[in-house]
N, C-alpha and C. Protein backbone atom coordinates (compact mmCIF):
# COMPACT_ATOMS: atom_id res chain seq x y z
N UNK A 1 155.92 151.62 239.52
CA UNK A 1 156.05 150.62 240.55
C UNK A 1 157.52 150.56 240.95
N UNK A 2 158.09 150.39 242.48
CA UNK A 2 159.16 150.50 242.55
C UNK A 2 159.94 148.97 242.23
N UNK A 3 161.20 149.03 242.66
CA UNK A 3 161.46 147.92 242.40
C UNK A 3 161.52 147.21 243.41
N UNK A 4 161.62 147.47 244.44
CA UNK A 4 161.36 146.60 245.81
C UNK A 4 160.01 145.68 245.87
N UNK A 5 158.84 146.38 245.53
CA UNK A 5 157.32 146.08 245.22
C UNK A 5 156.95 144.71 244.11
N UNK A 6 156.37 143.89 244.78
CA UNK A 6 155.99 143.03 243.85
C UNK A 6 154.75 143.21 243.45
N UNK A 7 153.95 142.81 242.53
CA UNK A 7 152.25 142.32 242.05
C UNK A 7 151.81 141.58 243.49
N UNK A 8 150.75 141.60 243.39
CA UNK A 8 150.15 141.18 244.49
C UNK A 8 149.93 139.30 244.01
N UNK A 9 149.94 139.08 242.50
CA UNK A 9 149.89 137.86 241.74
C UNK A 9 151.19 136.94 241.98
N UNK A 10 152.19 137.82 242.32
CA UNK A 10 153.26 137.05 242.40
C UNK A 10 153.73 136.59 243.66
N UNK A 11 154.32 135.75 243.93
CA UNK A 11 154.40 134.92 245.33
C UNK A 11 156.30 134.73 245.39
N UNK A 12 156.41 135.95 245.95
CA UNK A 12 157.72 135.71 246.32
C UNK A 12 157.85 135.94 247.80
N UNK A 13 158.81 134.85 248.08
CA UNK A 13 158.72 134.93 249.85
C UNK A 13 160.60 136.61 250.44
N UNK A 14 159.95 136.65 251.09
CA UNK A 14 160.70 137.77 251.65
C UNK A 14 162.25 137.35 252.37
N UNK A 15 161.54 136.20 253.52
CA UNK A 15 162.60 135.73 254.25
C UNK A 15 163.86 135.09 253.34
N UNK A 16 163.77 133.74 252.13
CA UNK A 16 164.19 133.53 251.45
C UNK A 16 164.71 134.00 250.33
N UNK A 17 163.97 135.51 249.64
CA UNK A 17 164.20 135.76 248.87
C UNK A 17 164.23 134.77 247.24
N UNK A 18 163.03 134.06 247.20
CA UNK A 18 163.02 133.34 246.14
C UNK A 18 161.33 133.48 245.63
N UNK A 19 161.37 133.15 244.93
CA UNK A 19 159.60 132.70 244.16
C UNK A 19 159.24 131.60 244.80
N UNK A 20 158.31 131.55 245.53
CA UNK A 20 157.93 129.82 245.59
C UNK A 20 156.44 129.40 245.38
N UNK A 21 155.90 129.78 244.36
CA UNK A 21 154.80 129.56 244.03
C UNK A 21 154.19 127.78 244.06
N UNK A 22 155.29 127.37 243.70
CA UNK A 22 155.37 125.79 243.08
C UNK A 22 155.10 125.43 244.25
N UNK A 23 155.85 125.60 245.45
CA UNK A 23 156.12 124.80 247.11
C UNK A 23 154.90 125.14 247.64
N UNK A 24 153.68 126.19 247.27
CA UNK A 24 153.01 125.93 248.35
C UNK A 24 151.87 125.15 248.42
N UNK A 25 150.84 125.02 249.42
CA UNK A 25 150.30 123.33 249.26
C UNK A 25 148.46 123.71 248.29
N UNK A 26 148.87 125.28 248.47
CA UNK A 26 147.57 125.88 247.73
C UNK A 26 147.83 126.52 246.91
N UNK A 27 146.49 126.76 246.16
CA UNK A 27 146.68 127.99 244.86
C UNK A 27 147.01 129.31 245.20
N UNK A 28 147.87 129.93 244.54
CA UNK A 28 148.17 131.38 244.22
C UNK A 28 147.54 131.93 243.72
N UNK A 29 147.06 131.50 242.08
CA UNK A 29 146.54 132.61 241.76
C UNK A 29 144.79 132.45 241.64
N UNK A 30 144.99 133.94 240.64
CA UNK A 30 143.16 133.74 240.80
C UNK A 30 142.89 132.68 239.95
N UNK A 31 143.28 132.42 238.76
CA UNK A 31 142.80 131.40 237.72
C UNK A 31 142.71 130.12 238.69
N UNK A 32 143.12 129.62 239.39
CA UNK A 32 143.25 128.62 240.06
C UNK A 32 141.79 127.70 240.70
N UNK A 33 141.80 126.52 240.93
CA UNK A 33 140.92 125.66 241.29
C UNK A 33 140.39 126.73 242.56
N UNK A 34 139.28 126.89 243.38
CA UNK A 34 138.90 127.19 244.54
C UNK A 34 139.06 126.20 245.39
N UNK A 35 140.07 126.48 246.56
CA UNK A 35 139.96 125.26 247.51
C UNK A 35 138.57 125.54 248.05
N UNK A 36 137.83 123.91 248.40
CA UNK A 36 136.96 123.84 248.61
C UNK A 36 137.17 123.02 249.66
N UNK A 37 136.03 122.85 251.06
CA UNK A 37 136.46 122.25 252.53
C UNK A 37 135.48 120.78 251.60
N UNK A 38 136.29 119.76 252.46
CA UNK A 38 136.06 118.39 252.38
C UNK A 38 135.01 118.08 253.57
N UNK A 39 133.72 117.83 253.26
CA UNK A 39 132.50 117.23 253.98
C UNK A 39 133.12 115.93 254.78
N UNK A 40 133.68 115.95 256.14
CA UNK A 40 133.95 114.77 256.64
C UNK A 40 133.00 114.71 257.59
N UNK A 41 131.52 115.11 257.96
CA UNK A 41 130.96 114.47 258.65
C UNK A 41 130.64 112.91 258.82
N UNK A 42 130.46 112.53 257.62
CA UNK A 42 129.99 111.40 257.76
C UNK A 42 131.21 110.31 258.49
N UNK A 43 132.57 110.16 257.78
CA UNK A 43 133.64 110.13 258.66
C UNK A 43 133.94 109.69 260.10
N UNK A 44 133.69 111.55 260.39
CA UNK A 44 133.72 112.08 261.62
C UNK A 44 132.32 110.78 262.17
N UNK A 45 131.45 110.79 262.08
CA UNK A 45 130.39 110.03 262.56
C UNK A 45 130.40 108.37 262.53
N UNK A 46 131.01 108.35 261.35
CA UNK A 46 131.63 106.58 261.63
C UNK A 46 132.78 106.57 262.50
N UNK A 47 133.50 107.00 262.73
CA UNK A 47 134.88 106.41 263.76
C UNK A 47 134.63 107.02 264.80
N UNK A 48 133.44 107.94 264.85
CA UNK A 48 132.97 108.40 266.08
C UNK A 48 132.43 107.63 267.29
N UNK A 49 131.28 106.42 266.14
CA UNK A 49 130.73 105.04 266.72
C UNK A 49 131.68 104.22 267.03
N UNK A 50 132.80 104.03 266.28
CA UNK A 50 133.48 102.81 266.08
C UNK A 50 134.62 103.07 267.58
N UNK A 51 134.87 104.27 267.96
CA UNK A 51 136.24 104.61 269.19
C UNK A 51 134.67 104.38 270.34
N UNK A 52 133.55 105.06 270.14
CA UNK A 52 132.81 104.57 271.27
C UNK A 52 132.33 103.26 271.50
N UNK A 53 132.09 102.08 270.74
CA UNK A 53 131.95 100.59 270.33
C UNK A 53 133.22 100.37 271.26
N UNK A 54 134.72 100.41 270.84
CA UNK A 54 135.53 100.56 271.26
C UNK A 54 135.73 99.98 273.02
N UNK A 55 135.58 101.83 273.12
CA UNK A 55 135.45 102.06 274.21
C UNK A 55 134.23 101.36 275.40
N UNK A 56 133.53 101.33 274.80
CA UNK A 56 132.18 100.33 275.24
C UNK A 56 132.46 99.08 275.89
N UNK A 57 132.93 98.29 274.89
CA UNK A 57 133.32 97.28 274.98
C UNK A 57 134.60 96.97 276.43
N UNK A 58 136.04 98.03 275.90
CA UNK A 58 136.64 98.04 276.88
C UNK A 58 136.15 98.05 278.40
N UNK A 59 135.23 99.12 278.60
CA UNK A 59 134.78 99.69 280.11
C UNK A 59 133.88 97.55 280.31
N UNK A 60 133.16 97.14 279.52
CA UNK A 60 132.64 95.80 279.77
C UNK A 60 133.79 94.76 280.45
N UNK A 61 134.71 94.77 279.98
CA UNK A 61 135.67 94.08 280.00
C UNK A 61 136.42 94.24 281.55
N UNK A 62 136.74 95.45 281.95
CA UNK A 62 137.04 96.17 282.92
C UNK A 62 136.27 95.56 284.18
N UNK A 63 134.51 95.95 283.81
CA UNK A 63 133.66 95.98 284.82
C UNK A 63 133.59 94.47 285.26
N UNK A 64 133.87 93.66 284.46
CA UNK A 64 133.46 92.11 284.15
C UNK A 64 135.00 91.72 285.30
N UNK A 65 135.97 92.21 285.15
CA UNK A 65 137.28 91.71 285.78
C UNK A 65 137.03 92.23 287.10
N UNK A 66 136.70 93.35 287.17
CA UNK A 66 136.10 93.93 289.02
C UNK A 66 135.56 93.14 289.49
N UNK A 67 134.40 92.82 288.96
CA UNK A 67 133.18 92.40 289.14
C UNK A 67 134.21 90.36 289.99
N UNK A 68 134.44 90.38 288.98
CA UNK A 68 135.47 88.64 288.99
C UNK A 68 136.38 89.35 290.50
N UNK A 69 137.06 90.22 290.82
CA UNK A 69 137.73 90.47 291.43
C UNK A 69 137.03 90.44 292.72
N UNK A 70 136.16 91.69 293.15
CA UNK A 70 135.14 91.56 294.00
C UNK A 70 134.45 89.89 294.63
N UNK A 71 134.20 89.11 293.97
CA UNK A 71 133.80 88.27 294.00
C UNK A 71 134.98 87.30 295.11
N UNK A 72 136.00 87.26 294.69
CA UNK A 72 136.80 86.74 294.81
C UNK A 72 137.04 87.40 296.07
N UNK A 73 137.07 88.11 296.51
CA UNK A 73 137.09 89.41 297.76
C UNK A 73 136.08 88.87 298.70
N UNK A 74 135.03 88.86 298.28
CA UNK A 74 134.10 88.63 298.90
C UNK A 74 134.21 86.70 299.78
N UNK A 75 134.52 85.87 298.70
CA UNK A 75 135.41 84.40 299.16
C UNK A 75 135.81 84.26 300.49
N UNK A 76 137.54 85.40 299.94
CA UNK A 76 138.61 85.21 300.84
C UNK A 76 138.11 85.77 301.99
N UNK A 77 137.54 86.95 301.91
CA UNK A 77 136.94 87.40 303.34
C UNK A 77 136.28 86.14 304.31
N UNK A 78 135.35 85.62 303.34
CA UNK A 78 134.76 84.61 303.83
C UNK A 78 135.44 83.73 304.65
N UNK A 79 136.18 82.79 303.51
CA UNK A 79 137.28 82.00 304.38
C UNK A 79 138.02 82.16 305.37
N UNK A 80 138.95 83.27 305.46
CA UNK A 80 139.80 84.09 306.43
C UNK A 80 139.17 83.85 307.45
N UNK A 81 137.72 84.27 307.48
CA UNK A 81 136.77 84.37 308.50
C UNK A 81 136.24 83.30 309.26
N UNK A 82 136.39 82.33 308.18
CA UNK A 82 135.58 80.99 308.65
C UNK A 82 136.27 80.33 309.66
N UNK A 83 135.89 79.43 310.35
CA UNK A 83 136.15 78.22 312.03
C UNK A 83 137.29 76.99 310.61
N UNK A 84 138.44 77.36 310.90
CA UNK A 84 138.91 75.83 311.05
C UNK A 84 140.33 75.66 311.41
N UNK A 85 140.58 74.06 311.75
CA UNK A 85 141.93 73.98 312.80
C UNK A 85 142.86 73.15 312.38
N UNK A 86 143.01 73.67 310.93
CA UNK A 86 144.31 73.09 310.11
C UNK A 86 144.92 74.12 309.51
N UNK A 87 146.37 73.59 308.77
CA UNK A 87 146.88 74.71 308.17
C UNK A 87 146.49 74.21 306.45
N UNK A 88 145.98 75.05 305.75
CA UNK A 88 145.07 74.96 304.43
C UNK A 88 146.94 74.92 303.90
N UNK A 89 147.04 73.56 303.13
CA UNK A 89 148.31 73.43 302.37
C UNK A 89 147.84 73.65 300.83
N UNK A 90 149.03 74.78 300.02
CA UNK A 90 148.73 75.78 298.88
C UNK A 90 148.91 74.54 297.82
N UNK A 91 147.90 74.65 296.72
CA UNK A 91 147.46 74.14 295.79
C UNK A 91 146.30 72.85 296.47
N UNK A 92 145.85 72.71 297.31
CA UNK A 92 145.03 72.15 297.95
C UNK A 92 143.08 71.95 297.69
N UNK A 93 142.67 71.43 297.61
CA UNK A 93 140.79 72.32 297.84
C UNK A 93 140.49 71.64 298.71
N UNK A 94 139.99 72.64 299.35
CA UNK A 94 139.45 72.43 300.64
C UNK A 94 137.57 72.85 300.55
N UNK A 95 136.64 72.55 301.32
CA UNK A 95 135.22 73.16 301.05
C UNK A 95 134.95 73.76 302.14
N UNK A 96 133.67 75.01 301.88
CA UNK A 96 133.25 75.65 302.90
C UNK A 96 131.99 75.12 303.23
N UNK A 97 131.51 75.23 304.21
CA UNK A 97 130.12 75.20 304.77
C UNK A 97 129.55 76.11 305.93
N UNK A 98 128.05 76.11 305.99
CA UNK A 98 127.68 76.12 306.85
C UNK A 98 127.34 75.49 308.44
N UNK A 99 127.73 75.56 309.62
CA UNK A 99 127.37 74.91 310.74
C UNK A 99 125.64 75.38 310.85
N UNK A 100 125.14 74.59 312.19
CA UNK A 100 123.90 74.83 312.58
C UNK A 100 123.74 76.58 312.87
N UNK A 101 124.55 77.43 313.11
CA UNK A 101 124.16 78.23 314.08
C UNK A 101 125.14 79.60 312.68
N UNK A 102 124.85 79.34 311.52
CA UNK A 102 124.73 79.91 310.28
C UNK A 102 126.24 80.31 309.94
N UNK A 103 127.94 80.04 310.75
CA UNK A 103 128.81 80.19 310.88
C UNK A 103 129.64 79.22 309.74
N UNK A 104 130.76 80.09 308.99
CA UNK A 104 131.10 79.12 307.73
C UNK A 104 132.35 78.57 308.89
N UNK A 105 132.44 77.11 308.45
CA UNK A 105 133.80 76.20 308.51
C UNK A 105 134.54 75.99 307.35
N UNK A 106 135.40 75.46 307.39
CA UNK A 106 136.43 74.90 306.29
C UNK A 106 136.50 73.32 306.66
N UNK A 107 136.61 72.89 305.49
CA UNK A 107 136.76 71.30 306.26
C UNK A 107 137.78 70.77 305.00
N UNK A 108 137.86 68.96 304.99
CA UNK A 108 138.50 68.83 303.88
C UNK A 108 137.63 67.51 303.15
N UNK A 109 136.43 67.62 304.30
CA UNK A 109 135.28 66.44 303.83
C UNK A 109 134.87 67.03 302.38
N UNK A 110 135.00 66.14 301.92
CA UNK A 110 134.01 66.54 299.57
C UNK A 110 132.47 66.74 300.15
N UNK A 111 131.77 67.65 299.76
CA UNK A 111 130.34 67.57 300.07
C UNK A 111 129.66 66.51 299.45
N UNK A 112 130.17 65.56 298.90
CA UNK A 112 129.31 64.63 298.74
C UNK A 112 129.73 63.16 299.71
N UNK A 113 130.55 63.16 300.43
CA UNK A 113 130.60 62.78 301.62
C UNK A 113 129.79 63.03 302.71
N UNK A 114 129.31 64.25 302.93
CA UNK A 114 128.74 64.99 304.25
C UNK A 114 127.23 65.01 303.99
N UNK A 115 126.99 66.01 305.28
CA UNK A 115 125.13 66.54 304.92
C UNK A 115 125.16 67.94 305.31
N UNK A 116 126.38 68.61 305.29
CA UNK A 116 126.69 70.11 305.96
C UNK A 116 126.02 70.75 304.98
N UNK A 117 125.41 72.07 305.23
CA UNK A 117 125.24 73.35 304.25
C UNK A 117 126.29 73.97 303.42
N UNK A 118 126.38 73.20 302.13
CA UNK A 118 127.58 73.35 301.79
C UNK A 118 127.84 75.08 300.80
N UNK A 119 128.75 75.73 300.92
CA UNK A 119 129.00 76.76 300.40
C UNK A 119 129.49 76.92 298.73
N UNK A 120 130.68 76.10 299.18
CA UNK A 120 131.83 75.87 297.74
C UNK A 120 132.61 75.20 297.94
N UNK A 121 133.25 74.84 297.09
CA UNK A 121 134.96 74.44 297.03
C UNK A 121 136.00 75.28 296.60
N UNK A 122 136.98 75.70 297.45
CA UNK A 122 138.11 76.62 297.18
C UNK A 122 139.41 75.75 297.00
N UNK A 123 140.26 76.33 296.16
CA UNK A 123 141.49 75.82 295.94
C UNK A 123 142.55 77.25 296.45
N UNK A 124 143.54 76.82 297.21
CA UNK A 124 144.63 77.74 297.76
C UNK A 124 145.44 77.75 296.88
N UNK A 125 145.90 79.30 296.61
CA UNK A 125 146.67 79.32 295.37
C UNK A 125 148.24 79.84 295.77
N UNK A 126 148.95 80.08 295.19
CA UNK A 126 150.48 79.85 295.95
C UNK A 126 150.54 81.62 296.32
N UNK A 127 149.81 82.45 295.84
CA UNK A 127 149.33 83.88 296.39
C UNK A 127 148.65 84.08 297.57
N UNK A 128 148.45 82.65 297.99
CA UNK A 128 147.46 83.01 299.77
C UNK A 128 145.73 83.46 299.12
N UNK A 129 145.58 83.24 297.87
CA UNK A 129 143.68 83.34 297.59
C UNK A 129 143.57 82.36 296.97
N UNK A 130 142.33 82.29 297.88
CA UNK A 130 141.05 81.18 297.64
C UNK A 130 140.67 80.98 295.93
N UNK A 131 140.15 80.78 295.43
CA UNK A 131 139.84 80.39 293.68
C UNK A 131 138.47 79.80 294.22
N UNK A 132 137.80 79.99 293.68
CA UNK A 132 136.49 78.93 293.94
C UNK A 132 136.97 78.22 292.64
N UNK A 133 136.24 77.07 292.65
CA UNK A 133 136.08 75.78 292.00
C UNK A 133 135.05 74.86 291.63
N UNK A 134 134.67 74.57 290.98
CA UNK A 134 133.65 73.76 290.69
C UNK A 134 134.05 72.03 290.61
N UNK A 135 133.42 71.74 291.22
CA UNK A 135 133.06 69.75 292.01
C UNK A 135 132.54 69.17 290.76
């Protein structure tokens, strides 16, 4: 055997020029434990549920704030739209209704004052949107 040549048993690194049997994170030799692979399905299958639960939940949360958003969209359109001949002063509530001829107004009568088709009550918020409100 020359002397350059190592055993195939022995674990000397080239670049370094040292033994490093000790440093590496597996067995060398044959006597050695068999690494064996670690069964993480089950694992894998719990945090699999748990990031989609997760995630589940998040997209609910999301859809639920659109959903609130839209809504709110749907309001201001309303209002914007509606007949009236004041200037709506911010932090205010004002109510919507219906006239005879199915057209929303704004007024500042409480529906329990009136006999109008009443819509809601909006409060002006210092952003220029409506809030609905509950009477």
């Amino acid at each position: 055997m020359s002397k350059d040549k190592k055993p195939e048993q022995v674990v000397f690194n080239e670049d370094t020029q040292k033994y490093d049997a000790a440093l590496k994170p597996y067995a060398t030799n044959v006597g050695a434990p068999a690494i064996q692979v670690t069964n993480n399905s089950a694992w894998k299958n719990q945090n699999v549920h748990k990031a989609n639960q997760k995630i589940q939940a998040k997209y609910l949360e999301l859809k639920a704030e659109y959903d609130k958003m839209m809504e709110e969209l749907k309001y201001n359109n309303l209002i914007y739209g509606a007949r009236f001949n004041f200037e709506p002063i911010v932090g205010e509530t004002y109510h919507l209704y219906r006239d005879k001829n199915e057209k929303p107004f704004l007024s500042i009568i409480a529906p329990d004052h009136c006999n109008f088709d009443f819509i809601g009550s909006f409060l002006l918020n210092s952003e220029q949107i409506w809030k609905k409100t509950s009477l």
